[in-house]
Protein backbone atom coordinates (compact mmCIF):
# COMPACT_ATOMS: atom_id res chain seq x y z
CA UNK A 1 132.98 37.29 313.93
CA UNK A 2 133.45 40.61 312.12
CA UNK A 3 130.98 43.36 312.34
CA UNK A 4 128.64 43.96 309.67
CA UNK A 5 128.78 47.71 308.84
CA UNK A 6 125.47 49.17 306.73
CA UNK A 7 127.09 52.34 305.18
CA UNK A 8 126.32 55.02 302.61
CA UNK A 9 128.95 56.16 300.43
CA UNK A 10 126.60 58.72 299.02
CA UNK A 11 124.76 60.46 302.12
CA UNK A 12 123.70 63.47 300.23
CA UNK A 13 122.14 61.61 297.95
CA UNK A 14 120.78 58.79 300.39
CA UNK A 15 117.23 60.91 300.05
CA UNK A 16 117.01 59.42 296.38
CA UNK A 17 118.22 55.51 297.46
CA UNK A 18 115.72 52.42 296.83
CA UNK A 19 115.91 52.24 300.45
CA UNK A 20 114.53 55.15 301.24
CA UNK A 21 111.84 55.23 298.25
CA UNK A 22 110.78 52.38 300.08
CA UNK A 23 110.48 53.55 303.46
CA UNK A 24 108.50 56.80 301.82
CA UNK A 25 106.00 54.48 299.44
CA UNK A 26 107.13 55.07 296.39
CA UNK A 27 106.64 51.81 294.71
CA UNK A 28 106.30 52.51 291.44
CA UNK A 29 109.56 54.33 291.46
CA UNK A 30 111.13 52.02 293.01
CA UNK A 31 110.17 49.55 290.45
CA UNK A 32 111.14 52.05 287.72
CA UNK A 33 114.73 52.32 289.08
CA UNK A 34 114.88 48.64 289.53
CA UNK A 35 114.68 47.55 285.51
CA UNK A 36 117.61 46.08 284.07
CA UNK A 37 119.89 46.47 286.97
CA UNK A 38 123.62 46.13 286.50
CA UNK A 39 124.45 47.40 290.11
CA UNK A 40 123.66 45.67 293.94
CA UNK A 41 123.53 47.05 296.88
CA UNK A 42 126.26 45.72 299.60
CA UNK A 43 124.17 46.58 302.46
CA UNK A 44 120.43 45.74 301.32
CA UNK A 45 120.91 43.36 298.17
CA UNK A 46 118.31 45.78 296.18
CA UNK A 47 119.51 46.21 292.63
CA UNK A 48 118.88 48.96 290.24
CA UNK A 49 120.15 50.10 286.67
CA UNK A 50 122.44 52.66 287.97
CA UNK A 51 124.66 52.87 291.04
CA UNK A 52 123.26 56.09 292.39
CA UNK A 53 120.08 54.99 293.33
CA UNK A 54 122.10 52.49 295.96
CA UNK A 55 124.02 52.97 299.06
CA UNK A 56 126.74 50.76 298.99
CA UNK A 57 126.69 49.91 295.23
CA UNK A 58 128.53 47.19 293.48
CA UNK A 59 128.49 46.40 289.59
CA UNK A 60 127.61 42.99 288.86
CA UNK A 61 127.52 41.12 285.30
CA UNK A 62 123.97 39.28 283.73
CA UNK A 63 124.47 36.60 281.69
């Protein structure tokens, strides 16, 4: 089995992630972030609009 590696490719910004918005409460922020996402993250599946607000972001296509 290969190991599943959770890694951020942006740790300075890791402060501003979903992830951690979570973690700290923010909901409503969170939720803000979250409309009309175009980007998932590898490590969490949370999406959001942009990839910034994700630590291991991948672009992804709606229909």
């Amino acid at each position: 089995m290969s190991e599943i590696i959770n890694e951020c490719k942006d740790p300075a910004g890791h402060r501003l992630h979903i992830c951690q918005l979570r973690k700290a409460g923010r909901e409503e922020e969170v939720a803000a972030l979250m409309e009309n996402p175009g980007h998932t993250c590898l490590n969490c599946n949370a999406v959001a609009k942009e990839a910034k607000n994700l630590c291991n972001p991948s672009p992804f296509s709606s229909y």
